[in-house]
C-alpha atoms as a PDB file:
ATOM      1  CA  UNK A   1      10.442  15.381 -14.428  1.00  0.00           C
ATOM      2  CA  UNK A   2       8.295  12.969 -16.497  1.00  0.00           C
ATOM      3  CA  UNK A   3       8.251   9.475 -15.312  1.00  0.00           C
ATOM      4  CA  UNK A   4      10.057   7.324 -18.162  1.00  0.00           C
ATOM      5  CA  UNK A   5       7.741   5.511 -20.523  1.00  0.00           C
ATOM      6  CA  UNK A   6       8.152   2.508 -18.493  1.00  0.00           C
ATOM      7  CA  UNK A   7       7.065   3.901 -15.088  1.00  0.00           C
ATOM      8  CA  UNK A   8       4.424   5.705 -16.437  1.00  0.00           C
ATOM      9  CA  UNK A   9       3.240   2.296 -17.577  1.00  0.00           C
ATOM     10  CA  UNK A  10       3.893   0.366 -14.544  1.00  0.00           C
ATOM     11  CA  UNK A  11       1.841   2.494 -12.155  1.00  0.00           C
ATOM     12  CA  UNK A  12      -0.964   2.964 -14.504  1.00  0.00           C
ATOM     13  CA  UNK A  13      -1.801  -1.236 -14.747  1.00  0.00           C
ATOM     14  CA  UNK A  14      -1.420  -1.286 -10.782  1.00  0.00           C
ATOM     15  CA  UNK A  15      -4.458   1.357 -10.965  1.00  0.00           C
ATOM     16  CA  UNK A  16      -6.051  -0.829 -13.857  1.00  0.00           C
ATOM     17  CA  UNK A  17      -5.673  -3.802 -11.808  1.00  0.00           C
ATOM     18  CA  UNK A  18      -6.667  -2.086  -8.412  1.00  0.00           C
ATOM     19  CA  UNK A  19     -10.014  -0.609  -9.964  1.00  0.00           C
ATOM     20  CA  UNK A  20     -11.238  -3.706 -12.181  1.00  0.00           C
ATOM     21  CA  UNK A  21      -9.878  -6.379  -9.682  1.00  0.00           C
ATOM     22  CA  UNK A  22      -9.529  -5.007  -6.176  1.00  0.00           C
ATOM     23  CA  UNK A  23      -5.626  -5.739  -6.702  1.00  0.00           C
ATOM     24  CA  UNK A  24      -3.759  -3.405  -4.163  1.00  0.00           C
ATOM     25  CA  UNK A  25      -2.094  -0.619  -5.891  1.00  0.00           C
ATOM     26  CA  UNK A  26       0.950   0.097  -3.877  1.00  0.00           C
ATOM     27  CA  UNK A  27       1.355  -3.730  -2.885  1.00  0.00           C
ATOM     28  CA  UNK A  28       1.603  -4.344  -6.708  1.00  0.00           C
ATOM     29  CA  UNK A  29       3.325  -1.541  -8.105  1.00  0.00           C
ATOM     30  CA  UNK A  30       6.183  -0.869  -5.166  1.00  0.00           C
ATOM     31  CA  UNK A  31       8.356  -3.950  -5.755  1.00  0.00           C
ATOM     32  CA  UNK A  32       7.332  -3.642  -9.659  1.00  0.00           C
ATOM     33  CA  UNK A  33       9.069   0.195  -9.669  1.00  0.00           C
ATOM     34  CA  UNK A  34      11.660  -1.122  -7.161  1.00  0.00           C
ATOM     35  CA  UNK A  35      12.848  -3.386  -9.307  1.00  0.00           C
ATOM     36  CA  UNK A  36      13.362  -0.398 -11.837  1.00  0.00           C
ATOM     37  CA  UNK A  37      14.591   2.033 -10.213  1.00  0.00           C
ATOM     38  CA  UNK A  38      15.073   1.058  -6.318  1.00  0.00           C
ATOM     39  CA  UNK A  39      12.425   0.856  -3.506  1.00  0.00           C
ATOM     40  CA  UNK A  40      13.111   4.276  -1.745  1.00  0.00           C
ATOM     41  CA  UNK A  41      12.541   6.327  -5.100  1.00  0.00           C
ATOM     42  CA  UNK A  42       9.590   3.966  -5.747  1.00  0.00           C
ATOM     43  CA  UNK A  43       8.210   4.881  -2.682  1.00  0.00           C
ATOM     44  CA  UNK A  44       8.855   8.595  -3.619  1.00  0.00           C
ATOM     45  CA  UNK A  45       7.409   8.037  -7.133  1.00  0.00           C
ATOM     46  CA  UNK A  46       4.347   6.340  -5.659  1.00  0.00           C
ATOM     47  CA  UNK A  47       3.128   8.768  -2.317  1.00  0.00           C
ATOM     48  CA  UNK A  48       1.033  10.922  -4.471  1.00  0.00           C
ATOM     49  CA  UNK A  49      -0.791   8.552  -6.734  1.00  0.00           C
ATOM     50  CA  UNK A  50      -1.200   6.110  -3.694  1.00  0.00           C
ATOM     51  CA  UNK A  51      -2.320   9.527  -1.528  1.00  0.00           C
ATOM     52  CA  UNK A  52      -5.622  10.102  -4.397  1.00  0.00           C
ATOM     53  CA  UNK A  53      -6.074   6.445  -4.896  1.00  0.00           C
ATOM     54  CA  UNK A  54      -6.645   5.798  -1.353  1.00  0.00           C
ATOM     55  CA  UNK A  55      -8.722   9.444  -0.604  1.00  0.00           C
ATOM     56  CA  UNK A  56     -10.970   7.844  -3.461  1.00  0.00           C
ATOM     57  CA  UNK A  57     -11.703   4.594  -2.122  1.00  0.00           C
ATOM     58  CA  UNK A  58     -12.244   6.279   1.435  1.00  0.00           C
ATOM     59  CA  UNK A  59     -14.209   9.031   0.600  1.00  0.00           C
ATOM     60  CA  UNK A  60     -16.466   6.910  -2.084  1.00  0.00           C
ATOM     61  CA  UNK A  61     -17.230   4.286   0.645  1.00  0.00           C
ATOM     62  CA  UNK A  62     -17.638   6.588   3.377  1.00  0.00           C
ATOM     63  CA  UNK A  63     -17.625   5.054   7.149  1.00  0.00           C
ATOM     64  CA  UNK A  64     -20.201   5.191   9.698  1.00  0.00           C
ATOM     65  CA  UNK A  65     -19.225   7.362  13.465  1.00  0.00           C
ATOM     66  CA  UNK A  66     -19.358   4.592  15.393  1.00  0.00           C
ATOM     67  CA  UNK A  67     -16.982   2.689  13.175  1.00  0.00           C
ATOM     68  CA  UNK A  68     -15.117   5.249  13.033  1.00  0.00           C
ATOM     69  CA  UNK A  69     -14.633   5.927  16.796  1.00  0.00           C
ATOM     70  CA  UNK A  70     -13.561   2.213  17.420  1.00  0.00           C
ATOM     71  CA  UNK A  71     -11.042   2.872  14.937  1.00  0.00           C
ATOM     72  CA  UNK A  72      -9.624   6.031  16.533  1.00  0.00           C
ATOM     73  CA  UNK A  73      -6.968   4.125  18.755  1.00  0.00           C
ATOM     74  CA  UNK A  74      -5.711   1.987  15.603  1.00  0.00           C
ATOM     75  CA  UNK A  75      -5.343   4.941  13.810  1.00  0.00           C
ATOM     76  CA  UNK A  76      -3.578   6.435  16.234  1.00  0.00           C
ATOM     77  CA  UNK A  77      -0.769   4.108  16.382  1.00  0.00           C
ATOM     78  CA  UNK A  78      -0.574   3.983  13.230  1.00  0.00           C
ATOM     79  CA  UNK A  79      -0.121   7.436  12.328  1.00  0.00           C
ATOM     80  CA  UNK A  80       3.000   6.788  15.023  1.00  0.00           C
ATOM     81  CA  UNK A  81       4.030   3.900  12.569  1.00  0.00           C
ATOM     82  CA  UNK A  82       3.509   5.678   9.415  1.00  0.00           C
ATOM     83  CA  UNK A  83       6.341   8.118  10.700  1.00  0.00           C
ATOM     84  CA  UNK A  84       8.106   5.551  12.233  1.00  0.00           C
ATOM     85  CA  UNK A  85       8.123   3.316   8.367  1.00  0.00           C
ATOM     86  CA  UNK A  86       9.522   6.571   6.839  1.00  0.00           C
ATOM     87  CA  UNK A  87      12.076   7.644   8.332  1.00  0.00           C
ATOM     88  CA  UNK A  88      13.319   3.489   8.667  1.00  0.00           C
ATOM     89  CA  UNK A  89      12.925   3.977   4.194  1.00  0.00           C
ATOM     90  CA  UNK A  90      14.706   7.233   4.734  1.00  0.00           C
ATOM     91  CA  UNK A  91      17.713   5.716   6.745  1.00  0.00           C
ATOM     92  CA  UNK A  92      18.020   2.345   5.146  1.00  0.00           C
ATOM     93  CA  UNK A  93      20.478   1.088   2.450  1.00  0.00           C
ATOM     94  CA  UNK A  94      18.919  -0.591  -0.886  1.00  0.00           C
ATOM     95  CA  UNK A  95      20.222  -3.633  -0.030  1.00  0.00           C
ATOM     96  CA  UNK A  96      18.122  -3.888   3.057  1.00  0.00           C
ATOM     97  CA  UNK A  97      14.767  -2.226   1.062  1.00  0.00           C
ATOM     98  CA  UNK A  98      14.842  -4.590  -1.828  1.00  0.00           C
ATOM     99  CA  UNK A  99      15.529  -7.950   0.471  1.00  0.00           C
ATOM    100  CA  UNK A 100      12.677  -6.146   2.723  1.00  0.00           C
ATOM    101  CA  UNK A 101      10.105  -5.533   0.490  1.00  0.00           C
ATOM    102  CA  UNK A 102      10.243  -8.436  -1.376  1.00  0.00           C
ATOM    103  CA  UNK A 103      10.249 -10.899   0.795  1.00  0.00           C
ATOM    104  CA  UNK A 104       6.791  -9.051   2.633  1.00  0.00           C
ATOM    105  CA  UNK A 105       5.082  -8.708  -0.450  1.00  0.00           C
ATOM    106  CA  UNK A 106       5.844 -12.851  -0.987  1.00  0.00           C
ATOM    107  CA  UNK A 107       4.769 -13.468   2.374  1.00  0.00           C
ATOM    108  CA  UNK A 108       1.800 -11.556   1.934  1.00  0.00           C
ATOM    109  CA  UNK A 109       0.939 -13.279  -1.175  1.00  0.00           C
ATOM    110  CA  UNK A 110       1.441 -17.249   0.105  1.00  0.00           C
ATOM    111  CA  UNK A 111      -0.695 -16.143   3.229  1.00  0.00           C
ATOM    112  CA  UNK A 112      -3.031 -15.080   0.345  1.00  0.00           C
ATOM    113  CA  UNK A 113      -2.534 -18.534  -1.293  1.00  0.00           C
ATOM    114  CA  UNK A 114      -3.021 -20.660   2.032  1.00  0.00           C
ATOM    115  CA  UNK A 115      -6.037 -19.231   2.519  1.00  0.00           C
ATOM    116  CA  UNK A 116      -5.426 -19.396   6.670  1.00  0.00           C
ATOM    117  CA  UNK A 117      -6.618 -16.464   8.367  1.00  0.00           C
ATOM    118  CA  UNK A 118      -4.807 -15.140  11.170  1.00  0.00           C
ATOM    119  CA  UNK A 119      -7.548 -14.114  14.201  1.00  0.00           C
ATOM    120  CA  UNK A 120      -6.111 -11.953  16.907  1.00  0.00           C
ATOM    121  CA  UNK A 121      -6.999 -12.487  19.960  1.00  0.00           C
ATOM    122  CA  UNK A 122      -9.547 -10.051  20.823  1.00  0.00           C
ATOM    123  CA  UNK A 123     -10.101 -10.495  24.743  1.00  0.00           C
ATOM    124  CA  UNK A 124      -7.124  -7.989  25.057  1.00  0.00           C
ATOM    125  CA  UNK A 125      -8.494  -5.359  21.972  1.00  0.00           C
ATOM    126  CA  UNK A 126      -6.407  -2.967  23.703  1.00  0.00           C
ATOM    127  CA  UNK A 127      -3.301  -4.449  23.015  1.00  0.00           C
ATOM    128  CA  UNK A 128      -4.023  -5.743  19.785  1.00  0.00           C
ATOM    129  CA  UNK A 129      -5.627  -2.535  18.511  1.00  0.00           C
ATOM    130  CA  UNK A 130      -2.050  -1.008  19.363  1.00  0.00           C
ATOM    131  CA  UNK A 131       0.033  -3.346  18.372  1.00  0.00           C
ATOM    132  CA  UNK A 132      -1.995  -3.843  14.747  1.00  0.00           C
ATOM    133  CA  UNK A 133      -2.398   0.035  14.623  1.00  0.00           C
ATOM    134  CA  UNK A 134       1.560   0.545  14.837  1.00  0.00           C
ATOM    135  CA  UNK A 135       2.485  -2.441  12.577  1.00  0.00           C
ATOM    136  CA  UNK A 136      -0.131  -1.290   9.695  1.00  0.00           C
ATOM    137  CA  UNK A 137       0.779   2.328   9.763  1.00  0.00           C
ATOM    138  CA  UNK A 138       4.849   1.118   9.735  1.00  0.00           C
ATOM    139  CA  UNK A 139       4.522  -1.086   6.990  1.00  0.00           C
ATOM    140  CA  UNK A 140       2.491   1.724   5.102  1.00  0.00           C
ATOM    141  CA  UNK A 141       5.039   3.980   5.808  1.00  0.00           C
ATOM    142  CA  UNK A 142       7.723   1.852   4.601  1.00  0.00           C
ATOM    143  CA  UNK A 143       5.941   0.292   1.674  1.00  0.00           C
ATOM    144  CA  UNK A 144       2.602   0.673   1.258  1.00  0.00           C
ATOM    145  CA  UNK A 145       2.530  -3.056   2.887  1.00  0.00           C
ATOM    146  CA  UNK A 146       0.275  -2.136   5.621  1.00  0.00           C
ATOM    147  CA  UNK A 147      -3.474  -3.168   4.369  1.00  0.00           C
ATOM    148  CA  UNK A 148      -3.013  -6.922   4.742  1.00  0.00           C
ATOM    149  CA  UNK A 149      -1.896  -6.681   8.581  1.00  0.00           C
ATOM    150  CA  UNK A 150      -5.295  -3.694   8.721  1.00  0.00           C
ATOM    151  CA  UNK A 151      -7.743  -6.396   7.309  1.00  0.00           C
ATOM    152  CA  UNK A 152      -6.340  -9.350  10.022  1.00  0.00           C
ATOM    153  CA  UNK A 153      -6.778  -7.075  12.611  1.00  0.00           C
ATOM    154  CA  UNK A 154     -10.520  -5.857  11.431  1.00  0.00           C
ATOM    155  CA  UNK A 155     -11.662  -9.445  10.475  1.00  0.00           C
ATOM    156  CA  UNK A 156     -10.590 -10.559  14.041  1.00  0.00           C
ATOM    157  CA  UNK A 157     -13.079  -7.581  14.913  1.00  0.00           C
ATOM    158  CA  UNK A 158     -15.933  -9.006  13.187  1.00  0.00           C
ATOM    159  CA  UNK A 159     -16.002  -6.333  10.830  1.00  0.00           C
ATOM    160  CA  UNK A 160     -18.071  -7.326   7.628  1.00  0.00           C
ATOM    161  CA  UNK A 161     -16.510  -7.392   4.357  1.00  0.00           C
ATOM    162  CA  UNK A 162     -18.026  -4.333   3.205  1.00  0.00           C
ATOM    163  CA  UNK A 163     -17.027  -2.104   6.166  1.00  0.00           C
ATOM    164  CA  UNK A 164     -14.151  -4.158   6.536  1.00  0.00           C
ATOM    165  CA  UNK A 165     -12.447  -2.930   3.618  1.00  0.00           C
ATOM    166  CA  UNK A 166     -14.339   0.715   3.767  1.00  0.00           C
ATOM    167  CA  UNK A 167     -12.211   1.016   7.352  1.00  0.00           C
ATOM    168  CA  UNK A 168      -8.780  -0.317   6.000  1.00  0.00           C
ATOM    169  CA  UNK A 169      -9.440   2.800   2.920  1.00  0.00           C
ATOM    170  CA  UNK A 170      -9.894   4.981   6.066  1.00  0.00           C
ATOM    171  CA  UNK A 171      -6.686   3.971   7.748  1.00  0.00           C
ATOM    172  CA  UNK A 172      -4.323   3.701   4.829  1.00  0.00           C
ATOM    173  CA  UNK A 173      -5.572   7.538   3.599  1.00  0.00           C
ATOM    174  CA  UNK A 174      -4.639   8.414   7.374  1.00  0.00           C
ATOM    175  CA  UNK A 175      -1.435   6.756   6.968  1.00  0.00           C
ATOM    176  CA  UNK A 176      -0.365   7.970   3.520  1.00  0.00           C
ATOM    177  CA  UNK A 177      -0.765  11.186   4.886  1.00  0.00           C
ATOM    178  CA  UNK A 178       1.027  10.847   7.759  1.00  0.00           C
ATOM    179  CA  UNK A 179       4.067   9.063   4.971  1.00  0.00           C
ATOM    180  CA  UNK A 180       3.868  12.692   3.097  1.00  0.00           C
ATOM    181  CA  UNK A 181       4.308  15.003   5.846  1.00  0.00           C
ATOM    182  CA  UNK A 182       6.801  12.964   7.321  1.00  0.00           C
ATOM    183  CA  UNK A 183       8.695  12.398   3.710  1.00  0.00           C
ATOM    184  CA  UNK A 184       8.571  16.485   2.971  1.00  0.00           C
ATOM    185  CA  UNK A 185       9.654  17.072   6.336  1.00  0.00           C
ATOM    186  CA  UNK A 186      12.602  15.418   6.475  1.00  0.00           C
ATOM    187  CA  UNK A 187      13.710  16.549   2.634  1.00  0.00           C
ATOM    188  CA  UNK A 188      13.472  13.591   1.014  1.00  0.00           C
ATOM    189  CA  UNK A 189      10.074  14.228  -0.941  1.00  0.00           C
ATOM    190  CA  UNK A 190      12.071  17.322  -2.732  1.00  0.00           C
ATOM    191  CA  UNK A 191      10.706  19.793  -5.535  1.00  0.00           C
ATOM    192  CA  UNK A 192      11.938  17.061  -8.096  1.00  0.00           C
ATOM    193  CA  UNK A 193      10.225  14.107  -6.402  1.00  0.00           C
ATOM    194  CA  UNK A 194       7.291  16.060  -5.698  1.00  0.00           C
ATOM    195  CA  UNK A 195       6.873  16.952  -9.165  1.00  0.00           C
ATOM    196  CA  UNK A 196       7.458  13.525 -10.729  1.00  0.00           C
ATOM    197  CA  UNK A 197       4.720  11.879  -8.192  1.00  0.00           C
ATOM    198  CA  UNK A 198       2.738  14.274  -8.946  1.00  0.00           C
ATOM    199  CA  UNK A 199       2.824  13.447 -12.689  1.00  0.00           C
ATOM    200  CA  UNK A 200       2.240  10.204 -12.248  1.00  0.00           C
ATOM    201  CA  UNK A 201      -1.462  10.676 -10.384  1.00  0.00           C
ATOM    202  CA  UNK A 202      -2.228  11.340 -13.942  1.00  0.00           C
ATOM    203  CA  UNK A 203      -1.970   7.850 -14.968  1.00  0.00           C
ATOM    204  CA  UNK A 204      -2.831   6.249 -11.884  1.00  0.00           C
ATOM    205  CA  UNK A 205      -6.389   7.903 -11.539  1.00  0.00           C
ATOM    206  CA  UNK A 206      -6.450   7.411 -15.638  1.00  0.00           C
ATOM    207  CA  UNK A 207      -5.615   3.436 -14.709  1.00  0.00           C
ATOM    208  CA  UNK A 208      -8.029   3.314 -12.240  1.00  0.00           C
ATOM    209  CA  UNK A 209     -11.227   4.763 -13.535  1.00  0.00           C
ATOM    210  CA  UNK A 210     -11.330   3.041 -16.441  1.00  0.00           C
ATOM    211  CA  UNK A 211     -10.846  -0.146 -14.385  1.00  0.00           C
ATOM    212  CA  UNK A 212     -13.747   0.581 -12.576  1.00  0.00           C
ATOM    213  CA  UNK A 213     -15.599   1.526 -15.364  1.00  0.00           C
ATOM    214  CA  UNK A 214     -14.629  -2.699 -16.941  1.00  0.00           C
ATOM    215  CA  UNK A 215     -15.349  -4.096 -13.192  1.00  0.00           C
ATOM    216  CA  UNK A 216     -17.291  -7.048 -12.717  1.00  0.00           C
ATOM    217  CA  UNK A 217     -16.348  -8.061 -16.261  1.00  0.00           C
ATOM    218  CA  UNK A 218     -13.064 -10.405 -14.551  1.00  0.00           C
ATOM    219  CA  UNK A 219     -14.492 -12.934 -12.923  1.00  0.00           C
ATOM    220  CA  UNK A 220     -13.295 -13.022  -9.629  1.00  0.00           C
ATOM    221  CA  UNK A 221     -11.279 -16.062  -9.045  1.00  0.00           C
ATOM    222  CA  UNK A 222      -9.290 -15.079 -12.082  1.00  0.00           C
ATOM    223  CA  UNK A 223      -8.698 -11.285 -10.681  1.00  0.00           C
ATOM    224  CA  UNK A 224      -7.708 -12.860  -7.452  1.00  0.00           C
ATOM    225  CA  UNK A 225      -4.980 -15.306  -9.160  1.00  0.00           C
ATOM    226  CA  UNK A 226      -3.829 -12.454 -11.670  1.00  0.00           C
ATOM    227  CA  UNK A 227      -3.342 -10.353  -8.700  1.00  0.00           C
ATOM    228  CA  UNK A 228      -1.149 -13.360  -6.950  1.00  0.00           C
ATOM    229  CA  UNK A 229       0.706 -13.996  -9.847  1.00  0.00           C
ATOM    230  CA  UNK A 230       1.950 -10.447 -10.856  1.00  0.00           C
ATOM    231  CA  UNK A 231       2.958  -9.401  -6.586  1.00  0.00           C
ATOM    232  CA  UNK A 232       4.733 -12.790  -6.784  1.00  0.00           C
ATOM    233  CA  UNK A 233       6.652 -11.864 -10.034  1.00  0.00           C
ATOM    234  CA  UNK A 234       6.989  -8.265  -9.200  1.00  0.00           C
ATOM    235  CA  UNK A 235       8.485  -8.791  -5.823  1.00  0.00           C
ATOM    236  CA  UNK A 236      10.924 -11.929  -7.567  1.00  0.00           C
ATOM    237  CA  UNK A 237      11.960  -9.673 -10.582  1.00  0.00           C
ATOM    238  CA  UNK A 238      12.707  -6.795  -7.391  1.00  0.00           C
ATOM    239  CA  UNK A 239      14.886  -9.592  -5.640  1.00  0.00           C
ATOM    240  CA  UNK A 240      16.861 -10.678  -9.120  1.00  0.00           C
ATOM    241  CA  UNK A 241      16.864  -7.417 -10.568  1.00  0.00           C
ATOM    242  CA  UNK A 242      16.433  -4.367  -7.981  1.00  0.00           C
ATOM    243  CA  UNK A 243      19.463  -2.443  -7.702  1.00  0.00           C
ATOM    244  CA  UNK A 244      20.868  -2.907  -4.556  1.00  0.00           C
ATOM    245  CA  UNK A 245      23.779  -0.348  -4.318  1.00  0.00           C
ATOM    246  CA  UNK A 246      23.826   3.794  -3.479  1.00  0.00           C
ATOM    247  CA  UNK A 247      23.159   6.099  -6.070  1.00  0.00           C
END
């Protein structure tokens, strides 16, 4: 039931590097696990740490009503997306997971690098809110991919930093959520699952807190390039390395 030494390890410097850099946990550690021991039981592995890490950046920052209203219709869709992302994990063969993941969390990381900014067009917030809702909450659901496409769609809002990221901690909670009911649903978040991501919270929230507790002691610039450089070897060593047939 005990995560192996190595896991254990793995998920508690993605917490580390979440709470003393702002580095996103499950962006970080699911193509680091995949590449141990497959995407899908990564994902597994990861749903209840990810669940408490995300309930405590939501819940810390808090989110004003109005805010939160606007959101509503994002949410929505992707709660619909959350479900939709899990049961496409559930269904999907390693092959297509591990060529999946990685190549989204590379993606993710040269938009990062280019330092272009995607701005929806806003005139139709309707559509977009949809469209950004269902994507985010899919990707979420799939592999805890789903904050990047949240903060293009809230910076084309005008959302401030602050509230920017205090709204994508609200979504990503709702879609988590939505990623465990869906995964103990359908079976495939077991009693043995269950009890190994539940184990691992332990070092996760252990990771996390004392990375807040040494934050603001990385400069930034050098959190934000650590960050880049460890999703970019993570999601190559899951690409080389990740095992790609059934178990």
């Amino acid at each position: 039931m005990w995560p192996s030494w190595d896991i254990t390890l793995l998920v508690f410097a993605a917490a580390f590097l979440e709470g003393a850099a702002g580095i996103d946990f499950g962006l970080l550690a699911t193509p680091a696990l995949g590449a141990l021991i497959g995407v899908r039981d990564s994902v597994l592995t990861l749903s209840l740490p990810n669940l408490i890490l995300v309930a405590i950046r939501a819940i810390g920052g808090g989110v004003p009503a109005p805010s939160l209203k606007r959101l509503m219709p994002f949410l929505g869709a992707g709660a619909a997306g959350a479900a939709v992302g899990v049961l496409t994990l559930i269904a999907s063969p390693p092959t297509f997971l591990k060529w999946s993941v990685g190549v989204l969390v590379l993606l993710f990381a040269v938009y990062s690098i280019s330092r272009q900014r995607i701005q929806l067009d806003m005139r139709d917030e309707t559509f977009f809110t949809y469209l950004a809702g269902f994507f985010a909450g899919g990707l979420s659901g799939f592999s805890y991919a789903g904050n990047p496409v949240s903060i293009m769609y809230l910076d084309s809002t005008g959302a401030g930093r602050a509230r920017m990221m205090r709204l994508t901690y609200t979504g990503a909670l709702v879609f988590a959520s939505v990623q465990i009911a869906v995964l103990s649903g359908s079976g495939a978040l077991g009693a043995f699952e269950s009890a190994r991501s539940a184990v691992s919270i332990l070092p996760a929230v252990a990771g996390f807190l004392l990375g807040r507790l040494l934050r603001g002691r990385i400069p930034p610039a050098i959190g934000f390039t650590l960050g880049l450089v460890l999703m970019i070897a993570a999601a190559l060593a899951l690409l080389i390395f990740g095992p790609s047939g059934w178990k």
